[in-house]
Protein backbone atom coordinates (compact mmCIF):
# COMPACT_ATOMS: atom_id res chain seq x y z
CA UNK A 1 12.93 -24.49 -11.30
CA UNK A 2 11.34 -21.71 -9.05
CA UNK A 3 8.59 -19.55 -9.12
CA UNK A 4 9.74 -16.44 -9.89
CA UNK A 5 6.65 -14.10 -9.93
CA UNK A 6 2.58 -13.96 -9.84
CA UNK A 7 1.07 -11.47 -11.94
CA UNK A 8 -2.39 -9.77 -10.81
CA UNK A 9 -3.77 -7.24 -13.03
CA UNK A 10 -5.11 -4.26 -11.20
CA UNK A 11 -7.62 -1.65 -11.74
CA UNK A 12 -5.95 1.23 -10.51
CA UNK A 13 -2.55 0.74 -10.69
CA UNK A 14 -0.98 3.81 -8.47
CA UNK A 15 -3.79 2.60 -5.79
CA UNK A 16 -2.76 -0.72 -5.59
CA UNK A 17 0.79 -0.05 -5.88
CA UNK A 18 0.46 2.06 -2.37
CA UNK A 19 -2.13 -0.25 -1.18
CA UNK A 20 0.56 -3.58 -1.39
CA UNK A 21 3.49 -1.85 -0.32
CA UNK A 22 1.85 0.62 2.71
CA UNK A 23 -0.67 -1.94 4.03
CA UNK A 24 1.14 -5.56 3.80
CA UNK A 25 4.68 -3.57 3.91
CA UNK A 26 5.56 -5.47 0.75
CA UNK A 27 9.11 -3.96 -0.78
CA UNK A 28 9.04 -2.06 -4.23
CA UNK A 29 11.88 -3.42 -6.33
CA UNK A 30 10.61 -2.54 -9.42
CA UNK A 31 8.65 0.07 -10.64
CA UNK A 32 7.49 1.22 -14.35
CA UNK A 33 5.37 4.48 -14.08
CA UNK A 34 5.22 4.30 -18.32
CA UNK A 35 3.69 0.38 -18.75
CA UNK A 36 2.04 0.39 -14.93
CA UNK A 37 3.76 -2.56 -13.66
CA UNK A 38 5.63 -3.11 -10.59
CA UNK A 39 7.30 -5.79 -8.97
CA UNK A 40 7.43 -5.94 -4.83
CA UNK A 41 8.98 -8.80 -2.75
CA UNK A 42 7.15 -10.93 -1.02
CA UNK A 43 9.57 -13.63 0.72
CA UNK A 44 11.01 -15.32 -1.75
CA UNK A 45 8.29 -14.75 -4.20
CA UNK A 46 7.56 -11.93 -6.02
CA UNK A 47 4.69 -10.21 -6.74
CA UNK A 48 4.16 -8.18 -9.83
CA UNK A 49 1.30 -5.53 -10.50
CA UNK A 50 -0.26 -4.71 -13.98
CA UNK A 51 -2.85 -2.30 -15.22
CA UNK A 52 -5.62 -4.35 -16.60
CA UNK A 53 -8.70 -5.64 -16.19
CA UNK A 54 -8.37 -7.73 -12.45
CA UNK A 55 -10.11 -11.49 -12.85
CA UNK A 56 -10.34 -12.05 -9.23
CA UNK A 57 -12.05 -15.26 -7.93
CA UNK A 58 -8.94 -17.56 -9.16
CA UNK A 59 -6.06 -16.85 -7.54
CA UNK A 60 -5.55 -16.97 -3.57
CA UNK A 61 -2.52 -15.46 -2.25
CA UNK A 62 -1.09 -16.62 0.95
CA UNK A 63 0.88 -15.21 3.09
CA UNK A 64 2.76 -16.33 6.29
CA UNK A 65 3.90 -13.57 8.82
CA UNK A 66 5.41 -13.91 11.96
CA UNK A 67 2.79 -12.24 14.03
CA UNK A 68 -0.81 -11.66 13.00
CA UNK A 69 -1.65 -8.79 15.05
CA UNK A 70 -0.33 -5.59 12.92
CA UNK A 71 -2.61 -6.61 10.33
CA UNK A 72 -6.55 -7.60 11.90
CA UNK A 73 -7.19 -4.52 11.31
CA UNK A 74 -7.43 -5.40 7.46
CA UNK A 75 -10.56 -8.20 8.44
CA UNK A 76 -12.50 -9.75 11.34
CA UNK A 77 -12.61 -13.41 9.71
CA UNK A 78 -9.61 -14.80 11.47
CA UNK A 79 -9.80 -18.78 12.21
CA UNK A 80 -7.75 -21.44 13.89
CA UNK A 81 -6.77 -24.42 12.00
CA UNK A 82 -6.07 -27.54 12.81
CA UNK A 83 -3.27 -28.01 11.38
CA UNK A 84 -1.53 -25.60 13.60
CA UNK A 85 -2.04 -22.04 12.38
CA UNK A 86 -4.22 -18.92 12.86
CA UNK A 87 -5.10 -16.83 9.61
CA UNK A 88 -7.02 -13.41 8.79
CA UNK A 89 -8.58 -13.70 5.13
CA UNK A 90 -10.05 -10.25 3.26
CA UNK A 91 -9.32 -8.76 -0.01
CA UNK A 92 -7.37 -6.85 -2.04
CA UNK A 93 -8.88 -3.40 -3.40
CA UNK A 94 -9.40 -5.52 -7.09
CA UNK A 95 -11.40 -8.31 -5.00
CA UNK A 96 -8.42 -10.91 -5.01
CA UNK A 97 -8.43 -13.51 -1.83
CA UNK A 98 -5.83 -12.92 0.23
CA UNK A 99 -4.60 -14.87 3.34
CA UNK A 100 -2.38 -14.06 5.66
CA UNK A 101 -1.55 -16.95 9.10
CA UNK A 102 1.01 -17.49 11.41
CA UNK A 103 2.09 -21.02 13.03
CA UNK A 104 1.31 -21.45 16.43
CA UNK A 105 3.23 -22.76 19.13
CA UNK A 106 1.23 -26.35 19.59
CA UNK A 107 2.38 -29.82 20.40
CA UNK A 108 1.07 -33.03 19.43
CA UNK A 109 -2.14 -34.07 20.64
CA UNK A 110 -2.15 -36.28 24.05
CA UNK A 111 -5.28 -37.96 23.86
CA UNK A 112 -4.74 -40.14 21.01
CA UNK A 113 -6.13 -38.07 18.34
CA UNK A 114 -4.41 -36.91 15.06
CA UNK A 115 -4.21 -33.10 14.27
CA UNK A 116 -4.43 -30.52 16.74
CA UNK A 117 -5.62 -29.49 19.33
CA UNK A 118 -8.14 -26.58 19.41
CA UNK A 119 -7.31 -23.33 20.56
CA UNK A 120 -9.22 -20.14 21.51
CA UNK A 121 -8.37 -17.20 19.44
């Protein structure tokens, strides 16, 4: 079994539609103009927009990109982990949490500690 999809239902449903695919580049493969639902790709996940009434505050969406940088324009609360990656978190036009992080490039800690180390932003 795989998951195949995540619905979110969406206020404005052309807005979002644009806002998905022209802000986190996410690729239309599916789109209904008569029942407002599209489906976009999102790794090997997809992610599927409905017209309805958005219930944000449940769902957190996470994605990981190669590079952070083409997208902190989108927030300003970006944090280190330390487990070993760097994330930006905002929201979607409906309100819905979304994450986006990258790895980093960090070795295991010398001094005897578990995790890792901290690094500067």
């Amino acid at each position: 079994m795989k998951l195949h999809f995540v619905e979110l239902r969406v206020n404005d449903w052309p807005a979002s539609l644009a806002w998905y695919r022209d802000v986190l580049k996410l690729q239309l493969l599916l789109r209904d103009d008569v029942h407002e639902f599209a489906l976009l790709a999102a790794g090997d996940v997809r992610l599927a927009l409905k017209r309805g009434s958005p219930t944000p505050g449940g769902v957190l969406l996470a994605w990981q990109v190669e590079q952070l940088a083409p997208y902190r324009h989108l927030s300003s609360d970006e944090k280190v982990s330390a487990e070993g990656y760097r994330r930006l978190r905002f929201r979607d036009p409906d309100g819905y949490d979304l994450v986006l992080f990258e790895q980093l490039d960090v070795g295991p800690r010398t001094d005897g500690e578990t995790g890792y180390a901290d690094r500067a932003l």
